[in-house]
N, C-alpha and C. Protein backbone atom coordinates (compact mmCIF):
# COMPACT_ATOMS: atom_id res chain seq x y z
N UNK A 1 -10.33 -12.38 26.02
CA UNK A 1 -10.09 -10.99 25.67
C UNK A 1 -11.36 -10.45 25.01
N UNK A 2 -11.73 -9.36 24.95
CA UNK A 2 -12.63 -8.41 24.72
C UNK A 2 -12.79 -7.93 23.45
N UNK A 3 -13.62 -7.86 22.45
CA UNK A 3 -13.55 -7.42 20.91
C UNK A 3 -13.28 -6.13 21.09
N UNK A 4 -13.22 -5.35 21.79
CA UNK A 4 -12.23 -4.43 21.68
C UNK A 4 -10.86 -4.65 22.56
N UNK A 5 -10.69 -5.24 22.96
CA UNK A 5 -9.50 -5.74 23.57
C UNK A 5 -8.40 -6.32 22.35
N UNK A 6 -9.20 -7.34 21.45
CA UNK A 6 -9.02 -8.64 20.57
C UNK A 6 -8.65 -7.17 19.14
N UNK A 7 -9.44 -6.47 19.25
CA UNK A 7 -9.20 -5.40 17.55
C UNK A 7 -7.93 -4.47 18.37
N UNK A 8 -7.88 -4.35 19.52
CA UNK A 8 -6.58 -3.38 19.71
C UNK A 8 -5.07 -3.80 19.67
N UNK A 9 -5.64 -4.96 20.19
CA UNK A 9 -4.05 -6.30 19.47
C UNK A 9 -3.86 -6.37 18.08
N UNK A 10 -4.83 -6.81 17.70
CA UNK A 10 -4.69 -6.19 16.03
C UNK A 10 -3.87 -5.50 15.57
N UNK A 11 -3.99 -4.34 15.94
CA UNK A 11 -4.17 -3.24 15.13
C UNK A 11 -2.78 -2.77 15.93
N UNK A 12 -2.33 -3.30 17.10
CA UNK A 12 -0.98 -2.90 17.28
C UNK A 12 0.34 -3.81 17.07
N UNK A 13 -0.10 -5.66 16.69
CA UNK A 13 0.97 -6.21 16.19
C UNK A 13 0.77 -5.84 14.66
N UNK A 14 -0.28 -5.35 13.97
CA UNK A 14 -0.12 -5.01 12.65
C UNK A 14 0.39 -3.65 12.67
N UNK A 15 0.70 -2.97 13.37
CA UNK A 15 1.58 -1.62 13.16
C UNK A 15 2.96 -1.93 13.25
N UNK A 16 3.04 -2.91 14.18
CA UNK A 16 4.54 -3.63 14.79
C UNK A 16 5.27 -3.76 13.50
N UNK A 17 4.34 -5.38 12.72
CA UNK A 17 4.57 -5.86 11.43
C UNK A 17 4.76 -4.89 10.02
N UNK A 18 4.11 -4.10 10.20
CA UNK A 18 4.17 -2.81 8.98
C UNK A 18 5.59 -2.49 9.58
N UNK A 19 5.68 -1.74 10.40
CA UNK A 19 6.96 -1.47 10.83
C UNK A 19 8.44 -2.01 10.52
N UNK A 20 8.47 -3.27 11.26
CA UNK A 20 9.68 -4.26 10.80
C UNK A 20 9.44 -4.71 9.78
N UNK A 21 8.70 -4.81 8.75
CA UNK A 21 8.65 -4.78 7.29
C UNK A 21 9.23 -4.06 6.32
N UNK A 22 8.66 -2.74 7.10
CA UNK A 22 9.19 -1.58 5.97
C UNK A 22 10.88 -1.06 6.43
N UNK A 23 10.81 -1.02 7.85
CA UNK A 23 12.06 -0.47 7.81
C UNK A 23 13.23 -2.01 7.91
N UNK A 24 12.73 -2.73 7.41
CA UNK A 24 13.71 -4.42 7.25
C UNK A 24 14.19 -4.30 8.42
N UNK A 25 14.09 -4.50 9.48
CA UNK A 25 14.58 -4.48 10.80
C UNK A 25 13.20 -5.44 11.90
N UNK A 26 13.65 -6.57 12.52
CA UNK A 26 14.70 -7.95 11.93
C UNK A 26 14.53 -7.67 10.75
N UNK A 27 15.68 -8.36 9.96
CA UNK A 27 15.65 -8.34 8.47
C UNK A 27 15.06 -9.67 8.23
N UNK A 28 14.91 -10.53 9.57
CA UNK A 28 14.07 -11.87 9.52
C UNK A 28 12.79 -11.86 9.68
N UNK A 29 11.98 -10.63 9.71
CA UNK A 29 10.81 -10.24 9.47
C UNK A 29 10.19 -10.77 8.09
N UNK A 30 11.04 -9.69 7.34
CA UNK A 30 10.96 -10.02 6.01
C UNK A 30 10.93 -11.09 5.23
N UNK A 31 12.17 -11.60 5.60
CA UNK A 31 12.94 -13.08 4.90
C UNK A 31 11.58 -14.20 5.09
N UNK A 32 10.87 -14.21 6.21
CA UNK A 32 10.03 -15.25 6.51
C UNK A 32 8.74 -14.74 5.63
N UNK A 33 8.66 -13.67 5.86
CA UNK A 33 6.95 -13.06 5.07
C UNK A 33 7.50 -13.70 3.41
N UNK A 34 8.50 -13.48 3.03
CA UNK A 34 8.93 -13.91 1.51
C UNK A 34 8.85 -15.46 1.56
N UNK A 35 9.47 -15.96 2.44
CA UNK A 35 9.40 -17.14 2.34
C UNK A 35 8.08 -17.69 2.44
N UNK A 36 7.11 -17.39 3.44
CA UNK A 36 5.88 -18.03 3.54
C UNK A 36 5.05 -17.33 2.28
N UNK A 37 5.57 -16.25 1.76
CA UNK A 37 4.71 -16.22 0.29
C UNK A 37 4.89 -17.27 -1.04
N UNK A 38 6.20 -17.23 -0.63
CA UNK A 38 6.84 -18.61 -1.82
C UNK A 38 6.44 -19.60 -1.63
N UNK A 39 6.01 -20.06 -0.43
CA UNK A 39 5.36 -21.64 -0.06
C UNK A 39 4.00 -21.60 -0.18
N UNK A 40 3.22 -20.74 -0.83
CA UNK A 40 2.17 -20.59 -1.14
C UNK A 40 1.07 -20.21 0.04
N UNK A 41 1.62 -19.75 0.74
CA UNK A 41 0.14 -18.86 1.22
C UNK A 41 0.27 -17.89 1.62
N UNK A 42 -1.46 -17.20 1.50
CA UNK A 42 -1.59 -16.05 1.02
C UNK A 42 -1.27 -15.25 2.17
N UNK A 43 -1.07 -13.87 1.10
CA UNK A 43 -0.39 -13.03 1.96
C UNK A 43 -1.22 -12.26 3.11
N UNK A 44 -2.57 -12.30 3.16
CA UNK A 44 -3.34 -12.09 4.78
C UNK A 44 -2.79 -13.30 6.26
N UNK A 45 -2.73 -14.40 5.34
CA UNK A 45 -2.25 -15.34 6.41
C UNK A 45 -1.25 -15.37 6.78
N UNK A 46 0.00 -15.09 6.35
CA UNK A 46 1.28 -14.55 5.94
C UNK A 46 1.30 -13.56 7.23
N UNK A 47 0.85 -12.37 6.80
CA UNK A 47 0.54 -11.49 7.78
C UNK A 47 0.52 -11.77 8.99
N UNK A 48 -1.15 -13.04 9.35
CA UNK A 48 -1.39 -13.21 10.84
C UNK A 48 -0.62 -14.06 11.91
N UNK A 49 0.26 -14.79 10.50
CA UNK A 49 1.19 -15.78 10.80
C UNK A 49 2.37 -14.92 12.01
N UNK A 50 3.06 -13.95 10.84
CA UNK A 50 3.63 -13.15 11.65
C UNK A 50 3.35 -12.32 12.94
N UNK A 51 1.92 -11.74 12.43
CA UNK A 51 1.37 -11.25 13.77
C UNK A 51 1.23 -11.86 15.17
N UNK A 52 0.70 -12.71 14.91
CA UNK A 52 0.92 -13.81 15.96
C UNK A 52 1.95 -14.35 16.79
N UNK A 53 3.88 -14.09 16.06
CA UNK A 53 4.62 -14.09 16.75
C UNK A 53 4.83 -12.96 17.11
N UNK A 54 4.93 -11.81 16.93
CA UNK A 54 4.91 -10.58 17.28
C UNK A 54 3.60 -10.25 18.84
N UNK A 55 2.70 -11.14 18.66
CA UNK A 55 1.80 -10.75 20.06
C UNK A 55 2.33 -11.22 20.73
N UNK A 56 2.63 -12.83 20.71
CA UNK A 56 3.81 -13.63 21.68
C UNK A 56 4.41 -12.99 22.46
N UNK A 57 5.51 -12.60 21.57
CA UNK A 57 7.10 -11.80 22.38
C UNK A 57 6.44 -10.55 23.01
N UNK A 58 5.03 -9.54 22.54
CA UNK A 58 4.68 -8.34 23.57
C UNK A 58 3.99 -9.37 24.53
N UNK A 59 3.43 -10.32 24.39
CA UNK A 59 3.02 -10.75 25.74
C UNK A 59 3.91 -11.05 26.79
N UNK A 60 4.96 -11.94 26.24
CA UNK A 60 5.94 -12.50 27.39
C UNK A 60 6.92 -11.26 28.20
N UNK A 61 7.15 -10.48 27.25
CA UNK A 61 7.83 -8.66 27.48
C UNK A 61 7.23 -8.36 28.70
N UNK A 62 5.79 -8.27 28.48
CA UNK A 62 5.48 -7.68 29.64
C UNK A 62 4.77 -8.54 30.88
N UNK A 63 4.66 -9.47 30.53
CA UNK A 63 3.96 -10.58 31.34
C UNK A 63 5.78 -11.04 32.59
N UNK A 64 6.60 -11.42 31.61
CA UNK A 64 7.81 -11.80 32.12
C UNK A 64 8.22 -10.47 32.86
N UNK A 65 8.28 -9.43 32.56
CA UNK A 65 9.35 -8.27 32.35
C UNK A 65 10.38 -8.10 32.12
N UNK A 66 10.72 -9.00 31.19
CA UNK A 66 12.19 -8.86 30.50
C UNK A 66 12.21 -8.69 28.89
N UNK A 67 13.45 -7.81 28.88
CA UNK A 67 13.77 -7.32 27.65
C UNK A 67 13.49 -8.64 26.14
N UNK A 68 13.09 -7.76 24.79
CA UNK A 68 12.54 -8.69 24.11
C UNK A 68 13.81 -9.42 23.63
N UNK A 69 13.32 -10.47 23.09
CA UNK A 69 14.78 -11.39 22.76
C UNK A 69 14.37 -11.61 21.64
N UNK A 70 15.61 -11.06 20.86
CA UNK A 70 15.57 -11.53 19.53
C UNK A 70 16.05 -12.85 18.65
N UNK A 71 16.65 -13.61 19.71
CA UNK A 71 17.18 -14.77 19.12
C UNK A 71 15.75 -15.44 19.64
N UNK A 72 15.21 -15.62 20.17
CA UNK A 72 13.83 -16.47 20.61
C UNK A 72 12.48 -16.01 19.33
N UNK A 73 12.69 -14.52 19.46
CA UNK A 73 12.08 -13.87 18.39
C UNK A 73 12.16 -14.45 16.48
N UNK A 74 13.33 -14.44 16.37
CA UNK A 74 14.06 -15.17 14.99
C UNK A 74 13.87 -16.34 14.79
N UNK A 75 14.01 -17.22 15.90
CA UNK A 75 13.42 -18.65 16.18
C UNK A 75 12.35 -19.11 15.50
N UNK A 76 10.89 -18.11 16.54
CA UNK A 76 9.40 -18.45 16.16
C UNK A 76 9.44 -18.21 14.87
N UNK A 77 10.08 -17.00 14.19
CA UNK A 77 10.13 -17.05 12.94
C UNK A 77 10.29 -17.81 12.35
N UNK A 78 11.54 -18.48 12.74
CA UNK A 78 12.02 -19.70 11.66
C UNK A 78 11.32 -20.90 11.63
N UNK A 79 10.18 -20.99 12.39
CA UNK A 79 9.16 -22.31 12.97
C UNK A 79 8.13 -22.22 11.99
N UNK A 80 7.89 -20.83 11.48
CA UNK A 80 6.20 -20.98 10.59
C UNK A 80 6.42 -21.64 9.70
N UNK A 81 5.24 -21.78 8.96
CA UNK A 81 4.12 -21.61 9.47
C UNK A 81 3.26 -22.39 11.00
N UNK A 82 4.46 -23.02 11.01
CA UNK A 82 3.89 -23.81 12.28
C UNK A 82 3.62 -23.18 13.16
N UNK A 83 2.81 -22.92 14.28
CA UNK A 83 2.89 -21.89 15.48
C UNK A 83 2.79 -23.14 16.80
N UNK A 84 4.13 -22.88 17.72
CA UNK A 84 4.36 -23.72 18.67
C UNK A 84 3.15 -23.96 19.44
N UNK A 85 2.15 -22.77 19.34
CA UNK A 85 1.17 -22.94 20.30
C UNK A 85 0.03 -23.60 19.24
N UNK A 86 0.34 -24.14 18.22
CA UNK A 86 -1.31 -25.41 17.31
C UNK A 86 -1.07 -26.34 18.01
């Protein structure tokens, strides 16, 4: 991917993440960002942690073309900090 390709992903799973943050919707958004703050790390990583499942599910969305799934979604959540793909 392209550094502007690579900053536009960015900048749109971090709108994603602001999003389901603020408006608690998953409310397992949240629950995990709290939790991976309580387990001690910091909250940028926290962030990319999440971000990172959030690029996932827009990749497979549109790569697959099927609707996003939130039980698969809640899942990766419940996996961090591990990311299936280390």
């Amino acid at each position: 991917m392209t550094d502007p390709g690579r900053e536009a992903l960015r900048r749109a799973t971090s709108e994603v993440l602001e999003n389901q943050l603020g408006d608690n919707d998953p409310p397992e958004t949240r629950e995990t960002y709290e939790r991976l703050l309580a387990e001690g790390i910091a909250d940028g990583e926290a962030r990319r942690l999440l971000s990172a499942i959030i690029a996932v599910e827009i990749f497979e969305v549109i790569k697959e073309g099927r609707p996003f799934d939130r039980d698969r979604f809640v899942e990766r959540l419940r996996l961090l900090p591990k990311l299936e793909f280390d």
